[in-house]
Every structure is written in C-alpha cells, then in structure tokens.
C-alpha atoms as a PDB file:
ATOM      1  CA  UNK A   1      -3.931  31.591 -21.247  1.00  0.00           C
ATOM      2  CA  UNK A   2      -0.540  29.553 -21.659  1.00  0.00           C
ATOM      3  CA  UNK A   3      -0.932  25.901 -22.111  1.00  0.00           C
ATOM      4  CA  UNK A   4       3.027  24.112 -21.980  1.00  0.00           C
ATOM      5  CA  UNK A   5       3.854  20.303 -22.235  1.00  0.00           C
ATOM      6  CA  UNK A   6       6.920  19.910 -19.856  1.00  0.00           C
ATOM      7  CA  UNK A   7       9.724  17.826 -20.564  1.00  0.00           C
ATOM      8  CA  UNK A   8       8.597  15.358 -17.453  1.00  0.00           C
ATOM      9  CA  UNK A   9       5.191  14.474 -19.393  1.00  0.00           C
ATOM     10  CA  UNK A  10       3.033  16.809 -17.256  1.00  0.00           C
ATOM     11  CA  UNK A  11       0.789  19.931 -18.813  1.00  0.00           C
ATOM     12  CA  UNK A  12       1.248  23.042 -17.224  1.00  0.00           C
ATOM     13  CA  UNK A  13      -2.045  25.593 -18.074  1.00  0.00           C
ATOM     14  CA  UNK A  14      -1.537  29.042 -16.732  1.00  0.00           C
ATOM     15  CA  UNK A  15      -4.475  31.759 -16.629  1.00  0.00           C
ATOM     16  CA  UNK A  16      -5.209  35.007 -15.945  1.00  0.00           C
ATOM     17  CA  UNK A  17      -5.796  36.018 -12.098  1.00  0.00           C
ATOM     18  CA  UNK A  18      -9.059  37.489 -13.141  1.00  0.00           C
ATOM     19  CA  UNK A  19     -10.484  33.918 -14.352  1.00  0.00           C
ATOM     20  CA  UNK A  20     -13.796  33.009 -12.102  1.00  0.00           C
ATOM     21  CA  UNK A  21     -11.816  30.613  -8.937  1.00  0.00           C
ATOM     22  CA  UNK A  22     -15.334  28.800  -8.515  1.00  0.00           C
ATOM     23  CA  UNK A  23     -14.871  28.001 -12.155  1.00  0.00           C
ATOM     24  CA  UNK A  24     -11.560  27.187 -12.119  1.00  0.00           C
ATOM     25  CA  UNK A  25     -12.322  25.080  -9.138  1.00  0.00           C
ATOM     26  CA  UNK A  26     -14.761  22.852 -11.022  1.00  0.00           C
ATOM     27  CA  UNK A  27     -12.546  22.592 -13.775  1.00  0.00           C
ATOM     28  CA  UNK A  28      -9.581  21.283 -12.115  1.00  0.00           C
ATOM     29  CA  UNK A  29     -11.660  18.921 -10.029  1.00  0.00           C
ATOM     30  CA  UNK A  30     -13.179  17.208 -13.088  1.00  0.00           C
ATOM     31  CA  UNK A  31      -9.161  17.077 -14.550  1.00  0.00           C
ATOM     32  CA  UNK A  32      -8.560  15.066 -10.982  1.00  0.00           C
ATOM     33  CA  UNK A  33     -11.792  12.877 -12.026  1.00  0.00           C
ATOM     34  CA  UNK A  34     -10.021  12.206 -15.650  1.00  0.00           C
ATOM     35  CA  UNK A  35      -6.281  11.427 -13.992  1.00  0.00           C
ATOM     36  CA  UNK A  36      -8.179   9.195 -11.074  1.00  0.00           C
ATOM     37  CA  UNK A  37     -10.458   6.985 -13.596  1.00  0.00           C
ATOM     38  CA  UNK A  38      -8.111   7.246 -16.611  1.00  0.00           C
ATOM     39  CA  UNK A  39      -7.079   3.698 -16.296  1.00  0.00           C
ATOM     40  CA  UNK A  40     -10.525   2.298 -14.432  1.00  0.00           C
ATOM     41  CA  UNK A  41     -12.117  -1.140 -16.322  1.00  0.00           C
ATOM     42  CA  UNK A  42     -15.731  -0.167 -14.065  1.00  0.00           C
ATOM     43  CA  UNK A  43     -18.397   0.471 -16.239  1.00  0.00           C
ATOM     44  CA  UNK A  44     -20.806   3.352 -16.043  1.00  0.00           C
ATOM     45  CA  UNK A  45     -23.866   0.390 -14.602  1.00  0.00           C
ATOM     46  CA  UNK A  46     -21.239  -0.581 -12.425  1.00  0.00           C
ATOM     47  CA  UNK A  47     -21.031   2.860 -10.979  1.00  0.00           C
ATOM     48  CA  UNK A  48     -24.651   3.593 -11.147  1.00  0.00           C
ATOM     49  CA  UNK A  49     -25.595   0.058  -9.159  1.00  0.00           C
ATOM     50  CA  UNK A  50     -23.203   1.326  -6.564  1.00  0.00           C
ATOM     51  CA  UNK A  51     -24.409   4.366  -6.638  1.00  0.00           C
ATOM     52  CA  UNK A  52     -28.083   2.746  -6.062  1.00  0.00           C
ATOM     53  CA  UNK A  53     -26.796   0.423  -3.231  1.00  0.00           C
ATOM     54  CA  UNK A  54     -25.386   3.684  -1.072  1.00  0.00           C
ATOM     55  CA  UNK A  55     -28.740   5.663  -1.775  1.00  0.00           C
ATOM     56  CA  UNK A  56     -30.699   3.062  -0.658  1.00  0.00           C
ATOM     57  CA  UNK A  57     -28.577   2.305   2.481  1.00  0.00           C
ATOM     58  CA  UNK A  58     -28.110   5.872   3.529  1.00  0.00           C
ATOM     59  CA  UNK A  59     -32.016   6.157   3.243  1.00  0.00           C
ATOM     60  CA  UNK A  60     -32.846   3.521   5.484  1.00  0.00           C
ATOM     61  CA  UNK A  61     -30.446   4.740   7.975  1.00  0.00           C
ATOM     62  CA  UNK A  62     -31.713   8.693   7.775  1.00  0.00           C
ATOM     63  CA  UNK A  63     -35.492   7.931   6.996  1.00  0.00           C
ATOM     64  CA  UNK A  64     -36.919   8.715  10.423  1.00  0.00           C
ATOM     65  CA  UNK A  65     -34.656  11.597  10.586  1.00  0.00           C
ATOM     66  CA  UNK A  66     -36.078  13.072   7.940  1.00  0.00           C
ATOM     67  CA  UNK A  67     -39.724  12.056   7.483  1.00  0.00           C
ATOM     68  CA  UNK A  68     -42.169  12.957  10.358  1.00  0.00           C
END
C-alpha cells in the first residue's frame, strides 16, 4: 500500500488488486461520510431526533403493509 499527499492538497492511497472490493467499498464510503460532514455544526441528538422523526413517519405509512 502507497499512501501520497499531492501537491493540490488531495491524498492519493493506492492498494493491491487483491485487497477485499466489499471492504474497500465500505472504507471509501465512510472517507465520503468524513469529507461530507467534515465541516457540519449538527450534533449527534440532532441526527438521532431526525433519525426518530423518519422512523416514525415511514412506519405509519408502511404499518398495514407489513403487519397482518
């Protein structure tokens, strides 16, 4: 594995073909989840209050769908 800083303030991390994709996957998803939030004021109750609003929304929309 090769990790480089470039001269235009971007990281440039080469690996191995034989590295697990599905790993590599999650990995570079959660490095889009860093760059995305990296300047983000929310809060973590923030998040989790949305988080509650949407469950509880999608359940009442799906409910009879799902329970018999």
């Amino acid at each position: 594995m090769l990790i480089e800083r470039t001269t235009n303030n971007q990281i440039v991390i080469t690996v191995s073909s034989s590295v697990d994709s599905f790993g590599l996957q999650r990995l570079i998803d959660y490095v889009k989840y860093l760059e995305a939030t990296s300047k983000s004021k929310a809060k973590q109750t923030d998040a989790d209050k949305l988080a509650d609003e949407v469950n509880a929304s999608w359940w009442a929309k799906n409910r009879k769908r799902l329970v018999k």
